[in-house]
N, C-alpha and C. Protein backbone atom coordinates (compact mmCIF):
# COMPACT_ATOMS: atom_id res chain seq x y z
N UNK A 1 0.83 -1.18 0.00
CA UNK A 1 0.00 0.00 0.00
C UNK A 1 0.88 1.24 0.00
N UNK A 2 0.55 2.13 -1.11
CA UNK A 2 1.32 3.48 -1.47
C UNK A 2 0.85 4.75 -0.76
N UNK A 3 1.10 5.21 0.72
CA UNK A 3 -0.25 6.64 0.61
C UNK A 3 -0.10 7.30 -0.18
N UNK A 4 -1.03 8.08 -0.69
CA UNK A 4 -2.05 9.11 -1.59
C UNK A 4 -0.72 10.48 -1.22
N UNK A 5 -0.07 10.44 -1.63
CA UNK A 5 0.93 11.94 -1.63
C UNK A 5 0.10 12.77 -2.47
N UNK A 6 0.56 14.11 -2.43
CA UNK A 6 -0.11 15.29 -2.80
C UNK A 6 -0.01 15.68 -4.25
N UNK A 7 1.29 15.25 -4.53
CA UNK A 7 1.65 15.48 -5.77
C UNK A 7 2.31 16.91 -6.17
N UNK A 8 2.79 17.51 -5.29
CA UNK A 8 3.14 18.93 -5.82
C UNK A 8 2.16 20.01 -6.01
N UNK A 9 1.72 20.81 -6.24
CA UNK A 9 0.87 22.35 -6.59
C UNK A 9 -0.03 21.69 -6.83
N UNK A 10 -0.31 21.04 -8.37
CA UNK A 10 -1.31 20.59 -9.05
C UNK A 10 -2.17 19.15 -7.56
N UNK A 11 -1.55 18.66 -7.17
CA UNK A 11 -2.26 17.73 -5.65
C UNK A 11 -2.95 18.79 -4.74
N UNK A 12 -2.33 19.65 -4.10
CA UNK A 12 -2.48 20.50 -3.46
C UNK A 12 -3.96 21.18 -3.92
N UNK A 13 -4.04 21.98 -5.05
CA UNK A 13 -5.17 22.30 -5.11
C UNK A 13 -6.19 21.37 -5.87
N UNK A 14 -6.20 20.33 -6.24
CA UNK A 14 -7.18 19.48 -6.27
C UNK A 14 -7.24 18.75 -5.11
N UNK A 15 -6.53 19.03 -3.70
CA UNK A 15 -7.76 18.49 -2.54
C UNK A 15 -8.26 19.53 -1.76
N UNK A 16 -7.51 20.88 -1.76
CA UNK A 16 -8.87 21.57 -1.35
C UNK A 16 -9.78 22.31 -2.55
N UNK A 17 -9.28 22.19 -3.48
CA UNK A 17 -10.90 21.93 -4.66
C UNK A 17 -11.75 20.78 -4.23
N UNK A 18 -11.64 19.63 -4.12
CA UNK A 18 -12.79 18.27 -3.83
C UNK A 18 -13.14 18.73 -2.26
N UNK A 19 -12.34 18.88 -1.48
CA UNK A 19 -12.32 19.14 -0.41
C UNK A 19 -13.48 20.22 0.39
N UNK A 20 -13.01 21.38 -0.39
CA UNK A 20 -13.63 22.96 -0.62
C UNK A 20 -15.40 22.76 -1.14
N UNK A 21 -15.28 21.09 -2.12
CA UNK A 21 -16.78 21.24 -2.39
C UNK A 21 -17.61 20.38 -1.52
N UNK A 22 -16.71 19.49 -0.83
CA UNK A 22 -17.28 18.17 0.13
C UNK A 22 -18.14 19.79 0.90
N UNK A 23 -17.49 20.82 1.63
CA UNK A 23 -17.71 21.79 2.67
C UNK A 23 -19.12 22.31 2.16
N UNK A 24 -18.56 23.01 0.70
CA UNK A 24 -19.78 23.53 0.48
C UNK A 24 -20.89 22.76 0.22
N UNK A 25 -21.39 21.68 -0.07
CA UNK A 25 -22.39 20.83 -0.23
C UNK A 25 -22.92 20.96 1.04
N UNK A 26 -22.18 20.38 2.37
CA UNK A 26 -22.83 20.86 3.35
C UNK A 26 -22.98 21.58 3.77
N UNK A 27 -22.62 23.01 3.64
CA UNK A 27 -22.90 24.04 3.96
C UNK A 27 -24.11 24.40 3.24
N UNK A 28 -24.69 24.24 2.12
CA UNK A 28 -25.61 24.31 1.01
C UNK A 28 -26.95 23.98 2.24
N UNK A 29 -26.72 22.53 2.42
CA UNK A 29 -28.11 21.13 2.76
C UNK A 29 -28.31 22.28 4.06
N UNK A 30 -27.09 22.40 4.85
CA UNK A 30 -27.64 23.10 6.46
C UNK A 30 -28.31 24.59 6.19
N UNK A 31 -27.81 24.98 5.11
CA UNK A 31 -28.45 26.73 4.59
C UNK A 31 -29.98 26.51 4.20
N UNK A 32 -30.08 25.56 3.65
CA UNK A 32 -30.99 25.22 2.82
C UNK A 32 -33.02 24.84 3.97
N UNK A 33 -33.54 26.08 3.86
CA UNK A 33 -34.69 25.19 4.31
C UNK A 33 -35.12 23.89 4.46
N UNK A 34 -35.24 23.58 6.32
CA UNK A 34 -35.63 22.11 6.20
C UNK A 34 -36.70 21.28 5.49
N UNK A 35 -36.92 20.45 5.00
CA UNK A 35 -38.33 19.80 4.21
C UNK A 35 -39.06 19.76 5.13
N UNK A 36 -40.41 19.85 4.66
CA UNK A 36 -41.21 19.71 5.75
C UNK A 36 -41.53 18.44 6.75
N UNK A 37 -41.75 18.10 7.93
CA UNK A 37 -41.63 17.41 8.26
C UNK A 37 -40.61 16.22 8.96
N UNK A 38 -39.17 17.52 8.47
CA UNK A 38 -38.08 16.69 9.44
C UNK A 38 -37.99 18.27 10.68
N UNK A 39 -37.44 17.36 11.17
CA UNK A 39 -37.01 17.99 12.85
C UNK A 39 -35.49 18.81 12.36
N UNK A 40 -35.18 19.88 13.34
CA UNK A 40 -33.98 20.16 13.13
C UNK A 40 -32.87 19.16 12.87
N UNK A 41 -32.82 18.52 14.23
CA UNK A 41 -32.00 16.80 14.49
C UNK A 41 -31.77 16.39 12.59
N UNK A 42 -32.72 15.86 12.38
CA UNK A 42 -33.14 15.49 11.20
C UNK A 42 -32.65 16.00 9.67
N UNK A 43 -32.72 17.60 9.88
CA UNK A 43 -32.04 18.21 8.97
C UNK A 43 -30.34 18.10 9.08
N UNK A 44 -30.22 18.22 10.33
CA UNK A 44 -28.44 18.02 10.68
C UNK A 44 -28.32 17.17 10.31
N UNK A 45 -28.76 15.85 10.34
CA UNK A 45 -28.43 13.95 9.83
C UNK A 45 -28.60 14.04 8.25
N UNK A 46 -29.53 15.39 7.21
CA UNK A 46 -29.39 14.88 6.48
C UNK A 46 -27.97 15.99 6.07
N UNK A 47 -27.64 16.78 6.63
CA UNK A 47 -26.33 17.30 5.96
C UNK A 47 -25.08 16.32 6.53
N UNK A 48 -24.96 15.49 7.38
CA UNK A 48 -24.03 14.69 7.99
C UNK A 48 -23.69 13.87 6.28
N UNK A 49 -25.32 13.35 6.25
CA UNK A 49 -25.11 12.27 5.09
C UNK A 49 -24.62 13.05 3.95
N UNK A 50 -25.00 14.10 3.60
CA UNK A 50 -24.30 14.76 2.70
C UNK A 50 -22.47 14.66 2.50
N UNK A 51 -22.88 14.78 3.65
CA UNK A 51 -21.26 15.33 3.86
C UNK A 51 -20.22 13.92 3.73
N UNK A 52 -20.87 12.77 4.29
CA UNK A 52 -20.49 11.33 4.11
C UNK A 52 -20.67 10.74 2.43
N UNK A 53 -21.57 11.29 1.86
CA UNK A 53 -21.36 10.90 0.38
C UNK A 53 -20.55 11.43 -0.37
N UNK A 54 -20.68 12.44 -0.33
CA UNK A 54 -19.63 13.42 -1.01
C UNK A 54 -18.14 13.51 -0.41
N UNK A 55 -17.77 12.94 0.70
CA UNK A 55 -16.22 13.07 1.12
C UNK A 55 -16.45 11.44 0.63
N UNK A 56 -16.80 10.53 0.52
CA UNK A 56 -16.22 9.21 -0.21
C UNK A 56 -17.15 9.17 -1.63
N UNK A 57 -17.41 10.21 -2.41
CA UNK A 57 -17.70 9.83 -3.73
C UNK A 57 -16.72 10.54 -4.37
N UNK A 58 -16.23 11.99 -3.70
CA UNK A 58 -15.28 12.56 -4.28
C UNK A 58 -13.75 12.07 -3.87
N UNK A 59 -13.58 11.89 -2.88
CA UNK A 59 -12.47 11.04 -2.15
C UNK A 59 -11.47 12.35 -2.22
N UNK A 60 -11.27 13.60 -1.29
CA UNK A 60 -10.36 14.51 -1.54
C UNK A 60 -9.04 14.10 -0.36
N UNK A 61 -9.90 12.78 0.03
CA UNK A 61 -8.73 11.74 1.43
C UNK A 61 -8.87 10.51 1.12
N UNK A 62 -7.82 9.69 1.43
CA UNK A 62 -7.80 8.69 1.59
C UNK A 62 -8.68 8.25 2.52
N UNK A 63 -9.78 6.32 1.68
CA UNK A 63 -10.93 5.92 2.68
C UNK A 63 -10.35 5.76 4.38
N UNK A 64 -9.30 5.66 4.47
CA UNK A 64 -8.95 5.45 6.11
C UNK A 64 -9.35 6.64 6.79
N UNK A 65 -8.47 8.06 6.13
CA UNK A 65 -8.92 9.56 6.97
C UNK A 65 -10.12 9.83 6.57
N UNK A 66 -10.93 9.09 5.84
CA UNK A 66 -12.08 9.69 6.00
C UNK A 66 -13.47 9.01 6.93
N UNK A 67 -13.00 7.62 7.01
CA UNK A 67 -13.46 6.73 8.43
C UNK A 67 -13.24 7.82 9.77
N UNK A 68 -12.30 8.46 9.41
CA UNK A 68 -12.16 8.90 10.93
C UNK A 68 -13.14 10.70 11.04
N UNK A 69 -12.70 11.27 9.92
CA UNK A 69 -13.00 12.31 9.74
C UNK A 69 -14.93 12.58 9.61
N UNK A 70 -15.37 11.46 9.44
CA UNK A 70 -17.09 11.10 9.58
C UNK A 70 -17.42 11.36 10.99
N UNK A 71 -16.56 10.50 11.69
CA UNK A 71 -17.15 10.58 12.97
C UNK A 71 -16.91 12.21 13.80
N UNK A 72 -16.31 12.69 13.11
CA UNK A 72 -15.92 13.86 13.71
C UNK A 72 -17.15 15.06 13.10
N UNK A 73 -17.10 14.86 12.00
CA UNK A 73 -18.22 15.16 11.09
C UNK A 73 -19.48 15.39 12.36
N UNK A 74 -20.06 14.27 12.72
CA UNK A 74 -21.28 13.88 13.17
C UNK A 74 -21.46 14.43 14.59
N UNK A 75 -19.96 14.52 14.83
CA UNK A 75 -20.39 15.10 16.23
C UNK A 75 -20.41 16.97 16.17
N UNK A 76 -19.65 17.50 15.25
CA UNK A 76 -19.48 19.04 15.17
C UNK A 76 -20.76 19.22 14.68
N UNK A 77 -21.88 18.34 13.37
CA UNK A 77 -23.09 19.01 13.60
C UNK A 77 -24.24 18.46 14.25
N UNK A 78 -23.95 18.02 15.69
CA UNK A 78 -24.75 17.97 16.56
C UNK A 78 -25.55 16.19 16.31
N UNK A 79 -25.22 15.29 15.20
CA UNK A 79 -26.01 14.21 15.27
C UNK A 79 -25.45 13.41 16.26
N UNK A 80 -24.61 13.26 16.58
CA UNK A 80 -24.45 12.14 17.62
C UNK A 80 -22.95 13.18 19.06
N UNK A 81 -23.26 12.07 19.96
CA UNK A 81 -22.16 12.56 20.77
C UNK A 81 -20.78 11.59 20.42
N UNK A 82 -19.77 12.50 21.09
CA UNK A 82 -18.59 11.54 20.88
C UNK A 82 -18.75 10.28 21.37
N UNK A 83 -19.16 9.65 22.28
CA UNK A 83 -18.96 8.05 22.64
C UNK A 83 -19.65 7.43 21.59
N UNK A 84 -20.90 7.57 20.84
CA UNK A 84 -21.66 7.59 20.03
C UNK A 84 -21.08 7.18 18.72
N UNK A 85 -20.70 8.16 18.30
CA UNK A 85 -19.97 8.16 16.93
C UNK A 85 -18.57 7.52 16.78
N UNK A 86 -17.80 7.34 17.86
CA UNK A 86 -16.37 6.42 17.87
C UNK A 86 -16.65 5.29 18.34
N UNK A 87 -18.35 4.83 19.02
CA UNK A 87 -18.02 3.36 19.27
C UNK A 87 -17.84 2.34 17.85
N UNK A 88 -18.29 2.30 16.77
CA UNK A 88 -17.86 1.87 16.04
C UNK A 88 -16.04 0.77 15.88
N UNK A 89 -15.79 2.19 15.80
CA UNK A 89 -13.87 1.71 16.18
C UNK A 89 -13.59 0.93 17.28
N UNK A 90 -14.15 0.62 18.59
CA UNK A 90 -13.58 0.17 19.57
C UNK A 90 -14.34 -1.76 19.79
N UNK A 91 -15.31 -1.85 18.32
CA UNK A 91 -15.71 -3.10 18.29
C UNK A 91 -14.35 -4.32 17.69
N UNK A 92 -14.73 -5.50 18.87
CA UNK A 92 -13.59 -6.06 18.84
C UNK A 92 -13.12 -6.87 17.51
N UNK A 93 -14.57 -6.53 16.19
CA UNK A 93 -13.90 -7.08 15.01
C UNK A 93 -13.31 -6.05 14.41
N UNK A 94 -13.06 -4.75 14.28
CA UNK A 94 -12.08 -4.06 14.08
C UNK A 94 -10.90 -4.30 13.97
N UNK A 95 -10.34 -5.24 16.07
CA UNK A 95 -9.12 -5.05 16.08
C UNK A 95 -8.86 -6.14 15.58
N UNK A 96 -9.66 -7.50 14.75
CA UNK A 96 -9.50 -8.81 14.27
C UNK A 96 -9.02 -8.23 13.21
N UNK A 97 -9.46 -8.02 12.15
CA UNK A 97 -9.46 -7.29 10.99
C UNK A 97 -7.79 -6.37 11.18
N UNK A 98 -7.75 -5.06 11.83
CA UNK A 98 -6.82 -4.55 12.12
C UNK A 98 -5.16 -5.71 11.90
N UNK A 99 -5.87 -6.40 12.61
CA UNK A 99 -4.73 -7.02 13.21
C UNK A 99 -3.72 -7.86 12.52
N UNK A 100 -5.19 -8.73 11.33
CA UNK A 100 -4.47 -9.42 10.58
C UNK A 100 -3.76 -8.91 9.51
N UNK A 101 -4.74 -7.73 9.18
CA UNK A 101 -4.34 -7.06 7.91
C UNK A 101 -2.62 -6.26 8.23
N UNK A 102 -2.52 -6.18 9.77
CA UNK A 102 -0.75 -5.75 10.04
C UNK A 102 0.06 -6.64 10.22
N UNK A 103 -0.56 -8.28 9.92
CA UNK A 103 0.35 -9.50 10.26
C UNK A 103 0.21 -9.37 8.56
N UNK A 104 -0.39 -9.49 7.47
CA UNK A 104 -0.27 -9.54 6.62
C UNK A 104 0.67 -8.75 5.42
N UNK A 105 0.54 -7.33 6.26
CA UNK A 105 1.91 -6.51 5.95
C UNK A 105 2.89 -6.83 6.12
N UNK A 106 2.92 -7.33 7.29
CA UNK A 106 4.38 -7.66 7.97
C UNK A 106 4.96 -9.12 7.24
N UNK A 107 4.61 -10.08 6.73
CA UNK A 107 4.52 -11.00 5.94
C UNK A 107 4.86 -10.45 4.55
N UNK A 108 3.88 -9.77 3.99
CA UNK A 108 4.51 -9.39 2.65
C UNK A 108 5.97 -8.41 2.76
N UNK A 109 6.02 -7.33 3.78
CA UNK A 109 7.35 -7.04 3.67
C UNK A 109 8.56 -7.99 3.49
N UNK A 110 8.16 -8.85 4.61
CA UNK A 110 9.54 -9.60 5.25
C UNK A 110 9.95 -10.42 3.99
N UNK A 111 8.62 -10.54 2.75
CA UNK A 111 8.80 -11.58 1.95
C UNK A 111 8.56 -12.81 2.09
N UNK A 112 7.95 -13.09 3.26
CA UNK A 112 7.97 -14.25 3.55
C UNK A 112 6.52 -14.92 3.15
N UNK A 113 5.73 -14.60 2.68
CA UNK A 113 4.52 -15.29 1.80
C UNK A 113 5.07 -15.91 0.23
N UNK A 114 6.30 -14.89 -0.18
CA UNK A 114 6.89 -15.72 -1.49
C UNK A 114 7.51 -16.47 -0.84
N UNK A 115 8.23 -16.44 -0.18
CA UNK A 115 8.67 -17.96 0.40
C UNK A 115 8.34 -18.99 0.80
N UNK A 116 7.18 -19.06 1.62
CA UNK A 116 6.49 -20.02 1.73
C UNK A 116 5.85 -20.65 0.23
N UNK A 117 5.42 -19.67 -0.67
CA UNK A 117 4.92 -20.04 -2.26
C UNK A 117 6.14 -21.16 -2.75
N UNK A 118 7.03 -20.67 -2.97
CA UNK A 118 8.24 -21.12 -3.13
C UNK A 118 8.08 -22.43 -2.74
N UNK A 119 8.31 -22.95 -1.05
CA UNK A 119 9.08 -23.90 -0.81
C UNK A 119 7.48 -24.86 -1.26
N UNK A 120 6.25 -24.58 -1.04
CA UNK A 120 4.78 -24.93 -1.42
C UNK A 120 5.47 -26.19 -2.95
N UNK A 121 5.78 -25.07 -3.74
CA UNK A 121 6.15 -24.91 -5.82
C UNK A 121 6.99 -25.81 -5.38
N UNK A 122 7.63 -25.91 -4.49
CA UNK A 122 8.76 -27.06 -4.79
C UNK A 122 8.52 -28.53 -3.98
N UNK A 123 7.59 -28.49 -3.16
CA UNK A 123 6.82 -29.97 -2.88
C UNK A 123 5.63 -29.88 -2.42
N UNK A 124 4.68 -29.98 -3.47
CA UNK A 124 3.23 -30.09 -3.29
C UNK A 124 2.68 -30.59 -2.01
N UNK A 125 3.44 -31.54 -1.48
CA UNK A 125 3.02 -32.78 -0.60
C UNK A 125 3.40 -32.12 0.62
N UNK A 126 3.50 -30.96 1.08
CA UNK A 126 3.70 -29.53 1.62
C UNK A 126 2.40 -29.44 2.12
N UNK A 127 1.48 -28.97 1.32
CA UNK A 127 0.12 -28.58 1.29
C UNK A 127 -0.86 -29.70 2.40
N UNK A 128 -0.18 -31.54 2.29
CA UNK A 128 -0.79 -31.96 2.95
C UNK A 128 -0.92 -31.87 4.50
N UNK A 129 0.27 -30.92 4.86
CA UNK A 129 0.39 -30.84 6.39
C UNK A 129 -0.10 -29.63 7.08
N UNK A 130 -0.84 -28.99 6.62
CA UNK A 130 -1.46 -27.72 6.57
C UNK A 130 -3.15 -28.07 7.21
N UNK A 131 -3.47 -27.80 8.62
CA UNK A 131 -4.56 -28.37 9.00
C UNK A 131 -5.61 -27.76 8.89
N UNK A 132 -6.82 -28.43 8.33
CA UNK A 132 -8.02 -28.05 7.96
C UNK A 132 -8.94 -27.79 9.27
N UNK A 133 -9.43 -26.59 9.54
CA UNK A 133 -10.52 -26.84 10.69
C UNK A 133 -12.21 -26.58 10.13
């Protein structure tokens, strides 16, 4: 995995161009007379969602900073409180997920998944000692 560098001038202002419009969209929905029939609450949740489609349809961040940058989202316009909006992250398949996916890095760095391929390619009969659950 490569992060998303800026790219020089031309990076730079194409993320606060995507960036600049993720803002104004929601700034638009919250300006914008509520429909009838939603609650204030209601109008805030629908500029949240705004603001959640448009920061991952335009992507002016990478999907990781913008996992984080939602929840922050939700709490500055009033839809949820902080414990609220970060319990998400603290569910324990997160840190399953998390976890493997940094044993899996750590594996492809070290090289050691071609190696195991390797010694696999060089005796099939390898494969039979590998336990099935």
């Amino acid at each position: 995995l490569k992060p998303r560098g800026l790219g020089g001038a031309w990076g730079f202002a194409r993320f606060f161009g995507r960036f600049g419009l993720v803002i104004l969209l929601t700034v638009a929905v919250l300006l914008l007379p509520a429909p009838p029939g939603i609650s204030p609450e209601g109008h805030r949740a629908l500029a949240a969602f705004v603001f959640t489609a448009s920061i991952l349809a335009l992507e002016p961040v990478s999907p990781p900073i913008a996992a984080v940058i939602v929840p922050i989202a939700l709490v500055a316009l009033g839809v949820a409180d902080t414990p609220l909006a970060f319990e998400p992250f603290s569910r324990p398949v997160v840190f399953l997920i998390l976890g493997s996916l940094f044993l899996a890095e750590a594996l492809r760095t070290r090289r050691t998944d071609h190696r195991g391929l390797i010694r696999i390619n060089a005796e099939p009969s390898y494969l039979a000692q590998i336990p099935v659950s």
